[in-house]
C-alpha atoms as a PDB file:
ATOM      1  CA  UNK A   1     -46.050  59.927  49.777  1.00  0.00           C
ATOM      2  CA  UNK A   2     -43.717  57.950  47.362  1.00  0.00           C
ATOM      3  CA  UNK A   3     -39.733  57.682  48.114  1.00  0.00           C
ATOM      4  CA  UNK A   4     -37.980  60.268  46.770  1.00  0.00           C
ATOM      5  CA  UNK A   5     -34.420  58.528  45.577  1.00  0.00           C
ATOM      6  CA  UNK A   6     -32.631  62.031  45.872  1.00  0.00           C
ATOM      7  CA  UNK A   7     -33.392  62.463  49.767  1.00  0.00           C
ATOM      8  CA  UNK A   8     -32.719  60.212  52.921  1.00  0.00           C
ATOM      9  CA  UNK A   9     -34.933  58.062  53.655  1.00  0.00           C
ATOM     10  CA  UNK A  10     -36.762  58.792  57.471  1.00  0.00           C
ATOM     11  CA  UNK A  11     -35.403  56.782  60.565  1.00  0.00           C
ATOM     12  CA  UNK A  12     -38.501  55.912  62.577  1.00  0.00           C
ATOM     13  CA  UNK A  13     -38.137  53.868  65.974  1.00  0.00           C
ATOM     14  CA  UNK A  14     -40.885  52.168  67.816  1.00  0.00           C
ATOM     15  CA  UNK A  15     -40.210  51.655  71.742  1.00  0.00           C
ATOM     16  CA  UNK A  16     -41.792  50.348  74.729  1.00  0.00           C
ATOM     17  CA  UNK A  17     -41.672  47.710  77.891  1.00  0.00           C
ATOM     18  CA  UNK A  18     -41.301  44.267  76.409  1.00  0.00           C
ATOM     19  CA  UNK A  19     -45.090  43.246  75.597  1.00  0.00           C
ATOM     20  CA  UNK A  20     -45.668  46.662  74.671  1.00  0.00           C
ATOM     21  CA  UNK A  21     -46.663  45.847  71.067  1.00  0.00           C
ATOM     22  CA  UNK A  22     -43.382  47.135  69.588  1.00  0.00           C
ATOM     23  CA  UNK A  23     -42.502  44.294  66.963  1.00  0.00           C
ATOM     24  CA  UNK A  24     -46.573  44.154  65.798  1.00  0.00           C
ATOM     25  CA  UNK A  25     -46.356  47.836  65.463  1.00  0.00           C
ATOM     26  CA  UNK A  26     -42.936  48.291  63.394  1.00  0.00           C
ATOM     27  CA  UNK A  27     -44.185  45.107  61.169  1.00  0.00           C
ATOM     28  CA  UNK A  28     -47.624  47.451  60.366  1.00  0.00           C
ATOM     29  CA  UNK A  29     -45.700  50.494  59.961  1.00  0.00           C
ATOM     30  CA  UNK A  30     -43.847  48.853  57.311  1.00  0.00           C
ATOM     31  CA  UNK A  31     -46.412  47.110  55.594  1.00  0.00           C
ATOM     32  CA  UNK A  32     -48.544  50.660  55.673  1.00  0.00           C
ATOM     33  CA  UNK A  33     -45.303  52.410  53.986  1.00  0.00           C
ATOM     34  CA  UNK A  34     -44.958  50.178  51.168  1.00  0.00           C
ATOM     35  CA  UNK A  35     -48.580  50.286  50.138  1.00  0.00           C
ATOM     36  CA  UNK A  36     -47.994  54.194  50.103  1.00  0.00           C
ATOM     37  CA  UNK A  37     -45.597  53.825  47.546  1.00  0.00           C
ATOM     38  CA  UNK A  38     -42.478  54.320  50.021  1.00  0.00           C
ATOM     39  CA  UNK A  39     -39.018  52.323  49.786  1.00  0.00           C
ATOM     40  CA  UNK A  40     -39.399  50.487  53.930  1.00  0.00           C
ATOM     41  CA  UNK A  41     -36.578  48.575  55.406  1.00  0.00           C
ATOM     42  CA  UNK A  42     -37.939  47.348  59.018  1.00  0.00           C
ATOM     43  CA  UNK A  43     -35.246  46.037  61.553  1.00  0.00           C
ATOM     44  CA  UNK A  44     -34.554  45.479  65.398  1.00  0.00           C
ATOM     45  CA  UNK A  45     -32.154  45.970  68.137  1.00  0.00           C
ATOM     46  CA  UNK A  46     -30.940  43.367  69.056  1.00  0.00           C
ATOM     47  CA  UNK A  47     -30.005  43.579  65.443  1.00  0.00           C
ATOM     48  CA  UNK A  48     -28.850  40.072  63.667  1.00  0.00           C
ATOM     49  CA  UNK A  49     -25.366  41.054  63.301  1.00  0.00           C
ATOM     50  CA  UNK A  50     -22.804  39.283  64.769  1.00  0.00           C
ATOM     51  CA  UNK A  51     -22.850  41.248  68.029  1.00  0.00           C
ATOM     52  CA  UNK A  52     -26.602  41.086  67.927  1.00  0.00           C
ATOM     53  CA  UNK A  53     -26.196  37.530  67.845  1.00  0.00           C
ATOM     54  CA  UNK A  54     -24.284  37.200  71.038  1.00  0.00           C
ATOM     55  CA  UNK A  55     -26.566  39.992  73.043  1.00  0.00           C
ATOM     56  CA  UNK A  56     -29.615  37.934  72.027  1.00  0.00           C
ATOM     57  CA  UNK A  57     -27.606  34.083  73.651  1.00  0.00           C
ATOM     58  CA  UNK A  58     -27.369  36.500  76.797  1.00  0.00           C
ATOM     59  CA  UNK A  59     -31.194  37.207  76.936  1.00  0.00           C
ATOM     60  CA  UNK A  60     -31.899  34.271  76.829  1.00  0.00           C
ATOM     61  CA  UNK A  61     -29.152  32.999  79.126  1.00  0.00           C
ATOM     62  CA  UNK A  62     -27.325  30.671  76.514  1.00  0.00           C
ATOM     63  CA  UNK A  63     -24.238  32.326  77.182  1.00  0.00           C
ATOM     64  CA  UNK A  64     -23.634  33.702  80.828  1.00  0.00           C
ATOM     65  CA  UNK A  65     -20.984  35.455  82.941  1.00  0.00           C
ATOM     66  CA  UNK A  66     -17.257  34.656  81.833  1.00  0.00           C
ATOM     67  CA  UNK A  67     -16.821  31.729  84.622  1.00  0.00           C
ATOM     68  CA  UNK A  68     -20.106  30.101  84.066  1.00  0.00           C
ATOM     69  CA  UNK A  69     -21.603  31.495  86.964  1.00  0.00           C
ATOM     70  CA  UNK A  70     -24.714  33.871  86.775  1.00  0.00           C
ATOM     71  CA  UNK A  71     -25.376  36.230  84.384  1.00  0.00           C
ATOM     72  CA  UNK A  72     -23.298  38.970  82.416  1.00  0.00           C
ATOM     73  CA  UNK A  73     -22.020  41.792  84.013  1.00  0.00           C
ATOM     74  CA  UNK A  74     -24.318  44.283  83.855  1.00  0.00           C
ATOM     75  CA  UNK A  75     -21.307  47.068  82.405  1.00  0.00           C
ATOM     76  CA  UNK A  76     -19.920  44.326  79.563  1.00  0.00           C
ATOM     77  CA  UNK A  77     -23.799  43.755  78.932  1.00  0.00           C
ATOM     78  CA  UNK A  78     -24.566  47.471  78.456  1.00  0.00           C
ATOM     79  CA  UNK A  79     -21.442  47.943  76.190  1.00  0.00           C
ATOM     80  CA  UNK A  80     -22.443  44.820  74.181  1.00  0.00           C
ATOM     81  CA  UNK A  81     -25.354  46.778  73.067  1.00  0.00           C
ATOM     82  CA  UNK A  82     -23.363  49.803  72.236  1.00  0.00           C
ATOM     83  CA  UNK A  83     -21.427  47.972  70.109  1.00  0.00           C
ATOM     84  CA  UNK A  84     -24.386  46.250  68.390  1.00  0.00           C
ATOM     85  CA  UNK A  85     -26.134  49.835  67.781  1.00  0.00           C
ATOM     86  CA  UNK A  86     -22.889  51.092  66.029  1.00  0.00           C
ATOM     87  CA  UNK A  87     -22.203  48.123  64.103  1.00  0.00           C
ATOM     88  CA  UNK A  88     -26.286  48.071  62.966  1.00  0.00           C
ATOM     89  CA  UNK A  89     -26.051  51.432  61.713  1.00  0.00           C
ATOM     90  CA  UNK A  90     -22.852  51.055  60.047  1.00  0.00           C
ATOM     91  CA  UNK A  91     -23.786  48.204  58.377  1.00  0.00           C
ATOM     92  CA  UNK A  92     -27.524  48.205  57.426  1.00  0.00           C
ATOM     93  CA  UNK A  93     -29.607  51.441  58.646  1.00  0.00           C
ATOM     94  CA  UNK A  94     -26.910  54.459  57.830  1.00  0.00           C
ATOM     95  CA  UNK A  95     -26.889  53.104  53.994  1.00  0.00           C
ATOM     96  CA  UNK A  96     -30.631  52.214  53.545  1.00  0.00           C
ATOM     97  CA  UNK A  97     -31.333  55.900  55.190  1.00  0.00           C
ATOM     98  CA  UNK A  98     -28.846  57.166  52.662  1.00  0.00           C
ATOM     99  CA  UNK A  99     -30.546  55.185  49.406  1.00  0.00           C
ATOM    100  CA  UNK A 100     -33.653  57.180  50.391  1.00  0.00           C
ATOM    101  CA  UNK A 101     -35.379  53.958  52.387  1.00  0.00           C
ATOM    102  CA  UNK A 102     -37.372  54.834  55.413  1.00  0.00           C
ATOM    103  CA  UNK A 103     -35.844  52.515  58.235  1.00  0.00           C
ATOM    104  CA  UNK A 104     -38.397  51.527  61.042  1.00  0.00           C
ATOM    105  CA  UNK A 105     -36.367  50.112  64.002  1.00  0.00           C
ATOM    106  CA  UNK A 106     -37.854  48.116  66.830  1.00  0.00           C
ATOM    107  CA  UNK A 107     -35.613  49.215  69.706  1.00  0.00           C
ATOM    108  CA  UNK A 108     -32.694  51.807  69.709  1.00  0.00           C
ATOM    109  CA  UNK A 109     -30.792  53.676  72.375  1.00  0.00           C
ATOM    110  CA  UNK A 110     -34.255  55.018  74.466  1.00  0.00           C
ATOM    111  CA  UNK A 111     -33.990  50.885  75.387  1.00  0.00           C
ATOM    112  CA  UNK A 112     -30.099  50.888  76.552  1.00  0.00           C
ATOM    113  CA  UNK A 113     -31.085  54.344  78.680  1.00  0.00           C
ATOM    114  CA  UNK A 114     -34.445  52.805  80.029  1.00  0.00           C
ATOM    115  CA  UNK A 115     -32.778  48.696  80.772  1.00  0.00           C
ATOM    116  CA  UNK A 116     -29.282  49.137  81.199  1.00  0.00           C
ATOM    117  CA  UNK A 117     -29.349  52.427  82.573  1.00  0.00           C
ATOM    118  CA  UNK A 118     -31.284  50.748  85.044  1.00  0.00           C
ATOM    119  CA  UNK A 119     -29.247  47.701  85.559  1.00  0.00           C
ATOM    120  CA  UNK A 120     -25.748  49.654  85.777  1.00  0.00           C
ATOM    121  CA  UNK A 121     -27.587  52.247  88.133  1.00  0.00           C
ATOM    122  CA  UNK A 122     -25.384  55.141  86.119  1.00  0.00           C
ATOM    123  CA  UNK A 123     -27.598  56.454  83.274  1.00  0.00           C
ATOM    124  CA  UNK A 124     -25.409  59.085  82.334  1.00  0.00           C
ATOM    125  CA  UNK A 125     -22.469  56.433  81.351  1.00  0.00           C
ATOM    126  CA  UNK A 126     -25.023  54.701  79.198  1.00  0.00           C
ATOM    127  CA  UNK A 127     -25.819  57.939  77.880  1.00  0.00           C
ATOM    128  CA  UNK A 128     -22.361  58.308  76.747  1.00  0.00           C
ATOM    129  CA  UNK A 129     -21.153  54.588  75.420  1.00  0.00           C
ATOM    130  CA  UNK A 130     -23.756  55.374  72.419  1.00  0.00           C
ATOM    131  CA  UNK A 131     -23.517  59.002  72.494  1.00  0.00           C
ATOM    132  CA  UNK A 132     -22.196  57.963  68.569  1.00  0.00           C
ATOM    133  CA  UNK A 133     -25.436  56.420  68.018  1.00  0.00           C
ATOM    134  CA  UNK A 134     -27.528  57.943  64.815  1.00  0.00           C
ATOM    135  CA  UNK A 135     -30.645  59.893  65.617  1.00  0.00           C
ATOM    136  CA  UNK A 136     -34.045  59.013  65.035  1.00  0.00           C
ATOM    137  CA  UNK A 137     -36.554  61.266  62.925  1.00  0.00           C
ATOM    138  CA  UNK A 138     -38.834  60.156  66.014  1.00  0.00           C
ATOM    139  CA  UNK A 139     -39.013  57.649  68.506  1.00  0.00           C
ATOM    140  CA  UNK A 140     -42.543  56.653  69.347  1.00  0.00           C
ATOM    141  CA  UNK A 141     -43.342  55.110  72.831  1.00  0.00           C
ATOM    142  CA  UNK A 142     -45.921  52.666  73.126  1.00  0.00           C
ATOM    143  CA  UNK A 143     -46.831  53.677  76.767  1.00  0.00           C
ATOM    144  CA  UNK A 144     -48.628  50.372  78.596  1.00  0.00           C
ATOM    145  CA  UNK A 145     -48.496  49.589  81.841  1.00  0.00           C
ATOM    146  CA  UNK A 146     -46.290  46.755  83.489  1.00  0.00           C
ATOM    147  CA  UNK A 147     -49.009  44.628  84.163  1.00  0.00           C
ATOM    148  CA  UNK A 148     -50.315  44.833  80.684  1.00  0.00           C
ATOM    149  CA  UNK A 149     -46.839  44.105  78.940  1.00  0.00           C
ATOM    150  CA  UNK A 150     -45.717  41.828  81.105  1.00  0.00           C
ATOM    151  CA  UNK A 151     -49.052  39.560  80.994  1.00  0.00           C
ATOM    152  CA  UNK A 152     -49.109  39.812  77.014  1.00  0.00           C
ATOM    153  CA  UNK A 153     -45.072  38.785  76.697  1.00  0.00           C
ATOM    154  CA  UNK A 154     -46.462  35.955  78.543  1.00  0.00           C
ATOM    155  CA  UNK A 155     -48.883  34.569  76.733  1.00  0.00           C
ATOM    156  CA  UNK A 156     -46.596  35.061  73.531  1.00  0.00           C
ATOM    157  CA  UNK A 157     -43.450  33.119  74.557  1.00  0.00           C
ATOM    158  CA  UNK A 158     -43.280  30.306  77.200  1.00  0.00           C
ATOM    159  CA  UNK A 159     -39.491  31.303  77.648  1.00  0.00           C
ATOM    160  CA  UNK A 160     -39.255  34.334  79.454  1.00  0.00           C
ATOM    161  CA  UNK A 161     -35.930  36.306  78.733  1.00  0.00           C
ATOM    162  CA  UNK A 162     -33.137  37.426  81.380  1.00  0.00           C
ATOM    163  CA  UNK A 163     -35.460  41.256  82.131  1.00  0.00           C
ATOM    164  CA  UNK A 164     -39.041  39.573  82.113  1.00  0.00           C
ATOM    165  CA  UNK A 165     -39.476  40.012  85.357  1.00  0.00           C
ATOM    166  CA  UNK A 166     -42.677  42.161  87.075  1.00  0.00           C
ATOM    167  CA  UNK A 167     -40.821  43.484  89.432  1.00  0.00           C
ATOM    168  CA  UNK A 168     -38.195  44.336  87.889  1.00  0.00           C
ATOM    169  CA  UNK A 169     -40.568  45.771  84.518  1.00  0.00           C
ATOM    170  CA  UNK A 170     -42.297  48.041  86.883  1.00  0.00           C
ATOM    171  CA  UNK A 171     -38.628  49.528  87.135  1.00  0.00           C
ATOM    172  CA  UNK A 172     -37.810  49.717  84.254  1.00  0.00           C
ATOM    173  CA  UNK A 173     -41.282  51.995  83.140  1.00  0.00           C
ATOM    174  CA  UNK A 174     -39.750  54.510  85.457  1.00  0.00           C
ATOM    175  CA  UNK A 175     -36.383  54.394  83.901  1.00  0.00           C
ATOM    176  CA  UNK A 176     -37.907  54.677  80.795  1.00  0.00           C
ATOM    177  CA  UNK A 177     -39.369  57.952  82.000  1.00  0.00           C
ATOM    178  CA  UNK A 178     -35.808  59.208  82.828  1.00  0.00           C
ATOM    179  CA  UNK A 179     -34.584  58.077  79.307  1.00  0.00           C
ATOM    180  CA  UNK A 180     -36.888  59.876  77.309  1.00  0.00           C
ATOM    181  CA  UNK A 181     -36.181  63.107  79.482  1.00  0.00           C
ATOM    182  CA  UNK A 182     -32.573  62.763  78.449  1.00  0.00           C
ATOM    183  CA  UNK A 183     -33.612  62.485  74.786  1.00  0.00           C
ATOM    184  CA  UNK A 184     -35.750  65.283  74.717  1.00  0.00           C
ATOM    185  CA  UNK A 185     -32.842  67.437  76.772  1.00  0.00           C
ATOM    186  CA  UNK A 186     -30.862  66.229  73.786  1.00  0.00           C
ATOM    187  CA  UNK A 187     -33.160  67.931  71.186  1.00  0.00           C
ATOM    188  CA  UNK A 188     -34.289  64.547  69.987  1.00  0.00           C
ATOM    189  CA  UNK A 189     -38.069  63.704  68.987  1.00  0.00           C
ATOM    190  CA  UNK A 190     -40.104  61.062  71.553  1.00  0.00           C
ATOM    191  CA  UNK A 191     -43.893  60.965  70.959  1.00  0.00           C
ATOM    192  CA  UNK A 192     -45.906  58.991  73.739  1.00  0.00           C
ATOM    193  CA  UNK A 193     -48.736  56.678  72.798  1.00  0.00           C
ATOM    194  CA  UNK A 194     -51.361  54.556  74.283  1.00  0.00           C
ATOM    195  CA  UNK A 195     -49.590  51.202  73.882  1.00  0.00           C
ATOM    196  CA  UNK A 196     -52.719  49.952  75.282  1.00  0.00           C
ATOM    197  CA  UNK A 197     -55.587  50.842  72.949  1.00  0.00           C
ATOM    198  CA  UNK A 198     -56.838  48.422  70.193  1.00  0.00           C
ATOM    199  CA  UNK A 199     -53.977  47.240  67.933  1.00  0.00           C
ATOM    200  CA  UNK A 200     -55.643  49.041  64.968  1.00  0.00           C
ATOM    201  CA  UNK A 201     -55.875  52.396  67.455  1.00  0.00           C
ATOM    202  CA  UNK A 202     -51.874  52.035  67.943  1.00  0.00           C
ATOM    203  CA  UNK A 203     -51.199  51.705  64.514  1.00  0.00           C
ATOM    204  CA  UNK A 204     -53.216  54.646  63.130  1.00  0.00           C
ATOM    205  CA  UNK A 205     -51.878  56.611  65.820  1.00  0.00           C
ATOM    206  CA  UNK A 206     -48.388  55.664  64.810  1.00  0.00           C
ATOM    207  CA  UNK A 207     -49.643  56.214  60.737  1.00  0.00           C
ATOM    208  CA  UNK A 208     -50.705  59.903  62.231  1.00  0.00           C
ATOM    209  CA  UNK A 209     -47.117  61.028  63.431  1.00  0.00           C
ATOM    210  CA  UNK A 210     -45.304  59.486  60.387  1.00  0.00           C
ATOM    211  CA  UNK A 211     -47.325  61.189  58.281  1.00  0.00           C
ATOM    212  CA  UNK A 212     -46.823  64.555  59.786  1.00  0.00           C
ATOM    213  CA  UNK A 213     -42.584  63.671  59.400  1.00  0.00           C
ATOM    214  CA  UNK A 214     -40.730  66.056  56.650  1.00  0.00           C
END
């Protein structure tokens, strides 16, 4: 299905719980659309724009709460992302999409609904700080279970990030659940998938529901 340079390109996004094999999935995705003879651009939120750059020192807790004390409000954190989703689209996935380049995003707003939905405890606010955001042709969710993510972000990074917690994962699968309810009320596309099958399962199922895209 070669790139047709007279049509936008398809905005694909891959979600999940951190661990979930989002990243591994978005990377095959894009490798599997360029050997089809389609124009690929393959991102991430956080993206590495300037905003990006600061939400990612908060993850990781180089840069904390205002005072020096404890971490980021959870509000400033949530709008931080906002901004970063409006400023990647602006800059990088609005004109690749327009060129006619498929863009294959790991993480968009299904992540601020399911995490900071959570952490604010008002979803519906969240909702609305990137009710600007673009929409996805789909948003695929690599369903795994806490357990699973949580012990394979482990044994890929020795520095766990400011949400890799179990507890606090295990939370955030449920919000999850509310986010893509809101999505779907909102007339957008969310396909679930079995985040824990083989990697080569995943990414064949993933190959299955781009294909079937307009």
């Amino acid at each position: 299905m070669p790139a047709r340079r007279d049509r936008r390109g398809r905005f694909i996004v891959l979600e999940g719980l951190d661990g979930a094999g989002t990243t591994t999935q978005a990377r095959l995705l894009g490798d599997r659309l360029r050997a089809s003879g389609r124009s690929v651009h393959v991102t991430a939120e956080p993206s590495g724009g300037p905003v990006g750059s600061l939400v990612r020192q908060v993850l990781s807790r180089r840069v904390v709460g205002g005072r020096g004390e404890g971490e980021l409000d959870a509000g400033a954190l949530a709008l931080l992302f906002a901004a970063d989703r409006l400023d990647h689209v602006a800059a990088e996935i609005a004109p690749k999409l327009a060129g006619g380049v498929d863009v294959v995003s790991d993480r968009f707003t299904l992540s601020s609904l399911a995490y900071q939905g959570l952490t604010t405890g008002d979803l519906p606010w969240v909702e609305a700080i990137n009710g600007r955001a673009a929409t996805p042709d789909v948003t695929l969710f690599l369903r795994a279970r806490p357990s699973v993510a949580l012990k394979r972000r482990r044994a890929a990074s020795i520095d766990p990030e400011l949400y890799e917690v179990s507890e606090f994962q295990r939370a955030v699968a449920r919000s999850y659940d509310r986010g893509i309810e809101r999505l779907r009320a909102a007339g957008q596309r969310v396909v679930e998938l079995d985040g824990e099958a083989p990697v080569e399962a995943v990414s064949a199922a993933v190959w299955a529901e781009v294909e079937a895209l307009p």
